[in-house]
N, C-alpha and C. Protein backbone atom coordinates (compact mmCIF):
# COMPACT_ATOMS: atom_id res chain seq x y z
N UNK A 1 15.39 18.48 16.68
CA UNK A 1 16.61 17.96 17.23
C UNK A 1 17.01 18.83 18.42
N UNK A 2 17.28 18.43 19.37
CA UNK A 2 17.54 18.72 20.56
C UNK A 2 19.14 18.55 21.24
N UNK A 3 19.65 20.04 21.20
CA UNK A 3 21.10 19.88 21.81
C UNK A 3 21.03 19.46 23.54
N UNK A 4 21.99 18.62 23.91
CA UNK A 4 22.27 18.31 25.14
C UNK A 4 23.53 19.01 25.64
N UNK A 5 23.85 19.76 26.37
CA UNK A 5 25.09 20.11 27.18
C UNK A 5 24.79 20.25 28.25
N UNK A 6 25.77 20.69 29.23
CA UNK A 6 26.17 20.38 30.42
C UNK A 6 26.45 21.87 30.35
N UNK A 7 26.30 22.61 31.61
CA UNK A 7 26.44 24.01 32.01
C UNK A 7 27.50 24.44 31.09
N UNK A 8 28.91 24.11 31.72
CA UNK A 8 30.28 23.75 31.44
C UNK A 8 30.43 23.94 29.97
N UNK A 9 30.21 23.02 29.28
CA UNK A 9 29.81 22.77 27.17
C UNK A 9 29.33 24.33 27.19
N UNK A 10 28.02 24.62 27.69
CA UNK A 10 27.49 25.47 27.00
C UNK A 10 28.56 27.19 27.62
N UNK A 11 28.58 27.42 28.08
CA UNK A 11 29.72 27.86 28.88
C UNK A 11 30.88 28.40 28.13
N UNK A 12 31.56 27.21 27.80
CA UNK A 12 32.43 27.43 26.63
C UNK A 12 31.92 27.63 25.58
N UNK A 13 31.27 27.11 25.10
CA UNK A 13 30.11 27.69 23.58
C UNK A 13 29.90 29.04 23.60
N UNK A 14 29.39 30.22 24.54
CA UNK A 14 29.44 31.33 24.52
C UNK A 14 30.45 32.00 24.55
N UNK A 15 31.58 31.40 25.61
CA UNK A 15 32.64 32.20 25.57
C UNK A 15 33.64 32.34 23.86
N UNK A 16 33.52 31.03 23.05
CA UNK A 16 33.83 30.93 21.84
C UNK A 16 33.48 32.05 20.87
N UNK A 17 31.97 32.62 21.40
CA UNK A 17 31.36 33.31 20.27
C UNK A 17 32.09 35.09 20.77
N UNK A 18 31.94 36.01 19.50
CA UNK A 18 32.24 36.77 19.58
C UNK A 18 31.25 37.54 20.76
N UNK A 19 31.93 38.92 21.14
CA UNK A 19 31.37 39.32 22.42
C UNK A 19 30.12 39.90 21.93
N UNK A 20 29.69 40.37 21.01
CA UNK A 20 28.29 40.78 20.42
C UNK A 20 27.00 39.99 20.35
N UNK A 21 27.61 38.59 19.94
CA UNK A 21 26.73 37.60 19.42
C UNK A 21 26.51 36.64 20.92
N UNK A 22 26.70 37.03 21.99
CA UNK A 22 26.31 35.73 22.91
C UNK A 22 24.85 36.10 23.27
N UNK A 23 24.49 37.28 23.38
CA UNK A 23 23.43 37.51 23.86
C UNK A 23 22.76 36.79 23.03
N UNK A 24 22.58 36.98 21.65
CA UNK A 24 21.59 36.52 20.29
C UNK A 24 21.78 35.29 20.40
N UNK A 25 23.02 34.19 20.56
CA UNK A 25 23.06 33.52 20.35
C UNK A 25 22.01 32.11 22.30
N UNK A 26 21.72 32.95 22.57
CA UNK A 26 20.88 32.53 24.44
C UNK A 26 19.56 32.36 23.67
N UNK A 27 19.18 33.34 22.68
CA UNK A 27 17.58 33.52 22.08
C UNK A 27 17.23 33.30 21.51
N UNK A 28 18.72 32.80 20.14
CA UNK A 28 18.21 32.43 18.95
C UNK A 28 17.83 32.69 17.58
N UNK A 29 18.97 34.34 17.82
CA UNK A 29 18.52 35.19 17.16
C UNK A 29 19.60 34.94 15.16
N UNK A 30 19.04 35.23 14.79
CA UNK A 30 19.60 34.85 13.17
C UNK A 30 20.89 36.19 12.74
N UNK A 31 20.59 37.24 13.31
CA UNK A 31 21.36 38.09 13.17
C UNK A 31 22.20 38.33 14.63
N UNK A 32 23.10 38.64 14.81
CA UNK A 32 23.93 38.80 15.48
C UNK A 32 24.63 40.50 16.09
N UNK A 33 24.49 41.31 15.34
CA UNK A 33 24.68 42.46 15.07
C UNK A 33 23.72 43.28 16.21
N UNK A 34 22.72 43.50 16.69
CA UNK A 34 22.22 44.27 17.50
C UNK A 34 21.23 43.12 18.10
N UNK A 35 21.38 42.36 18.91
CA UNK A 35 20.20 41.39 19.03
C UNK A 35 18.84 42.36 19.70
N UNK A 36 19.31 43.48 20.93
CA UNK A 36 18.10 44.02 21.74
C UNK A 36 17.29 44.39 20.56
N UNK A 37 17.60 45.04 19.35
CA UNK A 37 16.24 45.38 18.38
C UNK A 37 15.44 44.00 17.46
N UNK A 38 16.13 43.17 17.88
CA UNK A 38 15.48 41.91 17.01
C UNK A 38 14.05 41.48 17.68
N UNK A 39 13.44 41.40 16.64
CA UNK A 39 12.48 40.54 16.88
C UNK A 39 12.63 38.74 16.48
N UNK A 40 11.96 38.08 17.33
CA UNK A 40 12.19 36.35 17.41
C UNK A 40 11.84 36.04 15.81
N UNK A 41 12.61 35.57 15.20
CA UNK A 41 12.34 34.74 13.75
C UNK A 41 13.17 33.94 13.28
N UNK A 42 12.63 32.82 13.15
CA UNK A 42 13.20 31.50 13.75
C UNK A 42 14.04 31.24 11.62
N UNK A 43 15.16 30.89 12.07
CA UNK A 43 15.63 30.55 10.65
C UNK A 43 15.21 29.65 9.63
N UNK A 44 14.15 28.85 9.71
CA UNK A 44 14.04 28.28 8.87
C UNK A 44 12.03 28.98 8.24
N UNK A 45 11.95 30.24 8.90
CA UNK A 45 10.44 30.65 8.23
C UNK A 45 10.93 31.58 6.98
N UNK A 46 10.19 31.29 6.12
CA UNK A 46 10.85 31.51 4.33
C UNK A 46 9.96 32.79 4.23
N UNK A 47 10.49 34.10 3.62
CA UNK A 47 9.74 35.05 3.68
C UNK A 47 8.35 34.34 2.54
N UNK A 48 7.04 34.93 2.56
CA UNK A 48 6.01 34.77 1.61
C UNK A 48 6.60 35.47 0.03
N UNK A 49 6.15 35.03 -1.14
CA UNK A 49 6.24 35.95 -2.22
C UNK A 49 5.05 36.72 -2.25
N UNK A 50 5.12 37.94 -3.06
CA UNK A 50 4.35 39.15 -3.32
C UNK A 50 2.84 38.55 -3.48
N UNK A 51 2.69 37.66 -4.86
CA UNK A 51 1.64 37.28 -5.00
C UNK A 51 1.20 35.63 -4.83
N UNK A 52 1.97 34.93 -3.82
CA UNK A 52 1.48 33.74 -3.33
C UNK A 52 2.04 32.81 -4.02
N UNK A 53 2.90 32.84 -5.08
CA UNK A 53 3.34 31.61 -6.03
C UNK A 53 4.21 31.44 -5.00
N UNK A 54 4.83 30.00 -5.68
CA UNK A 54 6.27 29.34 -5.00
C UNK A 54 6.93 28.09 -6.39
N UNK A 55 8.32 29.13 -6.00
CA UNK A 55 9.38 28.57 -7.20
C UNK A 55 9.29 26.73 -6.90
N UNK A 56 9.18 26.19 -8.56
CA UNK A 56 9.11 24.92 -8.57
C UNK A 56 10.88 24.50 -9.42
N UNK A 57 10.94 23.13 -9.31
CA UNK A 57 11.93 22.51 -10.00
C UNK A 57 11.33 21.80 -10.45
N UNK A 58 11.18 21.45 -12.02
CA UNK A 58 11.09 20.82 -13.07
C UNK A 58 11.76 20.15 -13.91
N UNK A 59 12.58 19.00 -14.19
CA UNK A 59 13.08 18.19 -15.12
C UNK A 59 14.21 19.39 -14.72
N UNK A 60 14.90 19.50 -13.57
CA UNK A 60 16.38 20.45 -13.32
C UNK A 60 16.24 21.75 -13.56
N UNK A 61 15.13 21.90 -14.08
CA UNK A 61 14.79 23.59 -14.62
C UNK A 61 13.82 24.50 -13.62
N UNK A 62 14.30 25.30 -12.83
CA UNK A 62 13.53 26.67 -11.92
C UNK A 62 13.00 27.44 -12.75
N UNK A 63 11.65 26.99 -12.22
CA UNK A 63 11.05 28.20 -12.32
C UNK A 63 10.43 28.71 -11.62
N UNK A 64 9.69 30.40 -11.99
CA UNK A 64 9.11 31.09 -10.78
C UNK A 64 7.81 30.66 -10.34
N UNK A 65 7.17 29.86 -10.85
CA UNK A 65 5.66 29.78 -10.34
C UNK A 65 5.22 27.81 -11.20
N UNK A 66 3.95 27.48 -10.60
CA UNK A 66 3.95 26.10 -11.03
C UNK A 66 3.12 26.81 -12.48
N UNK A 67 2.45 27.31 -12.43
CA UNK A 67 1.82 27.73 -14.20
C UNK A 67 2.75 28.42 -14.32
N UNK A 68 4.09 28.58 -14.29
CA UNK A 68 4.73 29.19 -15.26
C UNK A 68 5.48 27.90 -15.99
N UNK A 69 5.76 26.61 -15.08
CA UNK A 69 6.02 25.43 -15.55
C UNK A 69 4.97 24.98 -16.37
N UNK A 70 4.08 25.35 -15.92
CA UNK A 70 2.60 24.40 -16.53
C UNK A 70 3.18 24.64 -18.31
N UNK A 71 2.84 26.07 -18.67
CA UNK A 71 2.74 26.37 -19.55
C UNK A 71 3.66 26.28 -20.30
N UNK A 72 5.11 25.82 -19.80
CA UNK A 72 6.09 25.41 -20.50
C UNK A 72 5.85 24.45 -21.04
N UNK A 73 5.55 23.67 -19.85
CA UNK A 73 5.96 21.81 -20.26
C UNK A 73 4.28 21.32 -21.00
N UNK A 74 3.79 21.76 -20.92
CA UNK A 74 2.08 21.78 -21.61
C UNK A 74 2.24 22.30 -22.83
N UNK A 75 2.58 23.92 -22.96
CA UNK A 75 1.83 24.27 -24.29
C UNK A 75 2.96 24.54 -25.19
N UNK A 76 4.34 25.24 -24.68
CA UNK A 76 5.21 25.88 -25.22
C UNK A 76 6.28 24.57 -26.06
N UNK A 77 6.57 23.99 -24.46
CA UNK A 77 7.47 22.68 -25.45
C UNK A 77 7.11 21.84 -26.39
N UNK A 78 5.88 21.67 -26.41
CA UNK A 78 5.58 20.23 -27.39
C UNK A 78 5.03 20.69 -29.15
N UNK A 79 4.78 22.26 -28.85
CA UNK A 79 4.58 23.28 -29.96
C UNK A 79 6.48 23.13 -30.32
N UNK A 80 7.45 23.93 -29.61
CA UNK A 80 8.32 24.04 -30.32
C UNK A 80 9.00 22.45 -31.09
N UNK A 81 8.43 21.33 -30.11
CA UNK A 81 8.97 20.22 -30.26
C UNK A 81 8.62 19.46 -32.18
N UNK A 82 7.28 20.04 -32.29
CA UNK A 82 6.70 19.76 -33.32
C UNK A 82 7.07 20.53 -34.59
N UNK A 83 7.50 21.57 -34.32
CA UNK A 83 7.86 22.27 -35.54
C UNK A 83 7.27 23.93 -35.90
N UNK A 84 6.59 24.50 -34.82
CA UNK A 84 5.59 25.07 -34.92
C UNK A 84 6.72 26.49 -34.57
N UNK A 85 7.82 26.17 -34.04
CA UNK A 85 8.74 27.36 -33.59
C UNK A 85 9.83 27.15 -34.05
N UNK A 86 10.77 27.88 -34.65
CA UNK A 86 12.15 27.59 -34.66
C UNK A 86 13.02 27.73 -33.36
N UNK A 87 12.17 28.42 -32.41
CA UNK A 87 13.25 28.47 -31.24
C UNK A 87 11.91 29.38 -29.99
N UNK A 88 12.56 28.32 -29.12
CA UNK A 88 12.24 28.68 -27.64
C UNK A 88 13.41 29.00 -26.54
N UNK A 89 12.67 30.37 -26.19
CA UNK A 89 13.64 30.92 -24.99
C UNK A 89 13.11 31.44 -23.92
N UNK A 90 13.22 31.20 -22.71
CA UNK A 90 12.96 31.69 -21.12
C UNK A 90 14.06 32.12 -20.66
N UNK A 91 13.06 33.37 -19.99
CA UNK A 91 13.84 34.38 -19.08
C UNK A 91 14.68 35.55 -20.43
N UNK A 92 13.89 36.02 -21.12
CA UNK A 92 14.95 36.92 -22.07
C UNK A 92 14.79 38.29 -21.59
N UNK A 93 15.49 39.01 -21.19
CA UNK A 93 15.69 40.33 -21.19
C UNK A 93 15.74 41.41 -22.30
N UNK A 94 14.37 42.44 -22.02
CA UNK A 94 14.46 43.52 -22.97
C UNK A 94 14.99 45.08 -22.06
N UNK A 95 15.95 45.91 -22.85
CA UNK A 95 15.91 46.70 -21.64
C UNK A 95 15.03 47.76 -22.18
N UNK A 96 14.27 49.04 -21.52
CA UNK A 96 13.32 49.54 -21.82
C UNK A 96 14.14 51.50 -21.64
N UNK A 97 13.60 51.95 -22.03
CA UNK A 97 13.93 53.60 -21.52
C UNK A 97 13.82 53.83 -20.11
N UNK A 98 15.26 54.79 -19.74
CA UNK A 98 14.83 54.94 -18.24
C UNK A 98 15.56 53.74 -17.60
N UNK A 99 16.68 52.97 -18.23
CA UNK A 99 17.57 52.15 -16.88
C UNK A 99 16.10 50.73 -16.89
N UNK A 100 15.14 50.88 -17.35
CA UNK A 100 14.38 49.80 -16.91
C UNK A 100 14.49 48.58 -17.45
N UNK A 101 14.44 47.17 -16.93
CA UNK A 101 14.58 45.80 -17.82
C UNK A 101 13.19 45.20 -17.80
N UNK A 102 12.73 44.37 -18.49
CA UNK A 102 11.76 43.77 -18.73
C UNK A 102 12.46 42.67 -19.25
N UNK A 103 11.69 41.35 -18.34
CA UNK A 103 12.54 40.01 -18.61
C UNK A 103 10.81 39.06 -18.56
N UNK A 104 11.09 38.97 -19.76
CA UNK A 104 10.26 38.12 -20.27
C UNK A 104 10.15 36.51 -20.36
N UNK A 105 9.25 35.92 -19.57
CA UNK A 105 8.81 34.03 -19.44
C UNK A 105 9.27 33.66 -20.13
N UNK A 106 8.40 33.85 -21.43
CA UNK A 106 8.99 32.78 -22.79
C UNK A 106 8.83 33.81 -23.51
N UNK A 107 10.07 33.67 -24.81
CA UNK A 107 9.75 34.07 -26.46
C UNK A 107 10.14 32.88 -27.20
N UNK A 108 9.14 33.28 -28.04
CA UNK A 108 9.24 32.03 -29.55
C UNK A 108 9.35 33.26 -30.48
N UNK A 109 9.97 32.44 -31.69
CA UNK A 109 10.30 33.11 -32.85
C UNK A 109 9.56 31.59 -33.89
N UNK A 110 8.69 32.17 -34.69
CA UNK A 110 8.18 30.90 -35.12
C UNK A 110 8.58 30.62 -36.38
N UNK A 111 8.05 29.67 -37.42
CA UNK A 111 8.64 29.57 -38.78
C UNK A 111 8.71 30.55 -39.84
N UNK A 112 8.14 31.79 -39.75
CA UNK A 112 7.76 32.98 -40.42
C UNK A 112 8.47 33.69 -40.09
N UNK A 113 9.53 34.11 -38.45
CA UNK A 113 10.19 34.94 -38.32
C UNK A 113 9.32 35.86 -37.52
N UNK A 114 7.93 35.43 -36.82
CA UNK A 114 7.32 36.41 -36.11
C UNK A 114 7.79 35.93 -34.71
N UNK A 115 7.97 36.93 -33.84
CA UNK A 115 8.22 37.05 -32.71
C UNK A 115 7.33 37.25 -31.62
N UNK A 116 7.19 36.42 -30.40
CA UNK A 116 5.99 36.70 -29.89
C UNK A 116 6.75 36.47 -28.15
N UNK A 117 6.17 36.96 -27.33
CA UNK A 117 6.44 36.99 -25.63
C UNK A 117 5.16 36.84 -25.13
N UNK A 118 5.58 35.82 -24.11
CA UNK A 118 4.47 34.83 -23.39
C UNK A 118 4.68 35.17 -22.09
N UNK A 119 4.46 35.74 -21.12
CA UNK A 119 3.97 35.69 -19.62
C UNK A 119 3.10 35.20 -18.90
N UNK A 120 3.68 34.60 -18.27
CA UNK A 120 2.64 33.49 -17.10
C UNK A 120 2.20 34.80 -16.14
N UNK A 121 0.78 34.74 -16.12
CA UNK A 121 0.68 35.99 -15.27
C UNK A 121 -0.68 35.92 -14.38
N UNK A 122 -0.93 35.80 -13.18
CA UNK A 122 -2.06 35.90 -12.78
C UNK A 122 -3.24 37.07 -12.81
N UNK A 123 -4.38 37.03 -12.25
CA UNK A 123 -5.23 38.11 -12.51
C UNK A 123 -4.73 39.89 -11.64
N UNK A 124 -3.61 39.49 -10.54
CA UNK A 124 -3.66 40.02 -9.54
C UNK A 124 -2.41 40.72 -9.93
N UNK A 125 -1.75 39.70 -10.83
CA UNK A 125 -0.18 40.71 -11.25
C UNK A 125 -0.43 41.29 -12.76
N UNK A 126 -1.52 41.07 -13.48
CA UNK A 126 -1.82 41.57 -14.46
C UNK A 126 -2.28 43.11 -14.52
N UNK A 127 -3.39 43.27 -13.26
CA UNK A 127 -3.44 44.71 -12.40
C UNK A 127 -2.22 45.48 -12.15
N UNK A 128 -0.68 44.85 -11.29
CA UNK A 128 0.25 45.59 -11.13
C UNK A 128 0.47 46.68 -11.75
N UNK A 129 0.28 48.00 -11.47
CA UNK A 129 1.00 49.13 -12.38
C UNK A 129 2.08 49.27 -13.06
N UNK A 130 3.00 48.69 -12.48
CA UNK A 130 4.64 48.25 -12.80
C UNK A 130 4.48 47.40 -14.28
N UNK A 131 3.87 46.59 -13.84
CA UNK A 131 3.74 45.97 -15.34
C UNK A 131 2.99 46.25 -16.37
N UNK A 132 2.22 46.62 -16.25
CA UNK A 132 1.05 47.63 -16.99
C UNK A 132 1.75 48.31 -17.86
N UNK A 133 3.17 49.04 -17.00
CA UNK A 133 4.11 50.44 -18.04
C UNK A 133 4.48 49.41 -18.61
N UNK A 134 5.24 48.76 -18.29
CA UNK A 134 6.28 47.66 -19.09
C UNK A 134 5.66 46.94 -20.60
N UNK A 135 4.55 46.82 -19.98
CA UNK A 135 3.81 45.99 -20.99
C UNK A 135 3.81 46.97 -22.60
N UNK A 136 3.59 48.49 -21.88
CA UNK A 136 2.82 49.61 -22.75
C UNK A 136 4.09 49.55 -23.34
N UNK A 137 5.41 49.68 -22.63
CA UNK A 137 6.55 50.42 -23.31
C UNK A 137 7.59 49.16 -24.20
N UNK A 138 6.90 47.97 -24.02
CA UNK A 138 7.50 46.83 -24.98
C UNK A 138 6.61 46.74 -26.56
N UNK A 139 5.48 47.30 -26.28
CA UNK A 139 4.59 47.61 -27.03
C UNK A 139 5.15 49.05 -28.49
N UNK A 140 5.34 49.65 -27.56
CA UNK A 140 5.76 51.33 -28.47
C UNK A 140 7.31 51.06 -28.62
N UNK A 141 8.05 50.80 -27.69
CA UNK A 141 9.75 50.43 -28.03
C UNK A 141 9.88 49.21 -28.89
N UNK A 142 9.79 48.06 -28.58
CA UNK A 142 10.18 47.12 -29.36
C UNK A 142 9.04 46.26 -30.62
N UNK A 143 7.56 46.90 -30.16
CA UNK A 143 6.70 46.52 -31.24
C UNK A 143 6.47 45.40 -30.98
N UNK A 144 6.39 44.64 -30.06
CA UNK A 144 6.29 43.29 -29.15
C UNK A 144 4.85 43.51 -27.99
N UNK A 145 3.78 42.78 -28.93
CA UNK A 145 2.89 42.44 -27.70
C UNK A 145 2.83 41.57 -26.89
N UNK A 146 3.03 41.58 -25.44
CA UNK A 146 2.87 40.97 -24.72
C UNK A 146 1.57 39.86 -24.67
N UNK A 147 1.71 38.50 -24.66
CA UNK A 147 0.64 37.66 -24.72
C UNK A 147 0.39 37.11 -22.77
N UNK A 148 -0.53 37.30 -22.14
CA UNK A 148 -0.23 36.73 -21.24
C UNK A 148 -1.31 35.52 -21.05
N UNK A 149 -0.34 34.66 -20.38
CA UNK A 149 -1.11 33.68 -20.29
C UNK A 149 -1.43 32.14 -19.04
């Protein structure tokens, strides 16, 4: 879409803007605040995520990755749907020693009262060191193995 003005229009359009922001606003700039150190980045380029996923919407429900949906709407729901769980929960938070949280995909608690945590996890975030501790210290703190899957 393409603005049309007339010297005049645009003219007044700068003079409107605060005295900081006219320069940024000639170039295009998203921040306003120091434009000479900006580099050109156009507002609508979406930063990348860490490891290449991209958040989906599902039946109104976000989530972080499409196999993290997969494995909902595939393996997790139609198990709890059947009877196989008394309860399904995403996104639960454990907090760990050290200020740290660990927020876990899915937990089921099944008909026995065993407790289990499911992570959608690729080969590349399974390596992560970060999670590696987390994994170890949900393991020795809460007695919860991590299943990933």
């Amino acid at each position: 879409m393409a603005i049309h003005w007339t010297e005049e229009e645009y003219n007044a359009y700068l003079k409107g803007l605060k005295k900081g922001a006219r320069k940024s606003a000639q170039f295009g700039f998203t921040d306003v605040k120091d434009a000479d150190h900006y580099i050109w980045k156009p507002e609508a380029e979406k930063k990348r995520q860490k490891y290449g996923n991209r958040k989906v919407t599902v039946d109104g429900m976000k989530f972080d990755s499409q196999h993290e949906a997969d494995i909902y709407f595939g393996t997790l729901l139609p198990s709890w749907k059947s009877g196989t769980y008394k309860l399904l929960a995403r996104q639960v938070p454990f907090d760990l020693p050290g200020g740290i949280r660990y927020i876990a995909d899915f937990v089921t608690v099944a008909v026995d009262g065993y407790v289990s945590v499911f992570d959608a996890k690729s080969e590349a975030t399974r390596k992560d060191r970060t999670y590696i501790n987390k994994r170890k210290q949900m393991k020795a703190i809460w007695g919860i193995e991590i299943q990933e899957v």
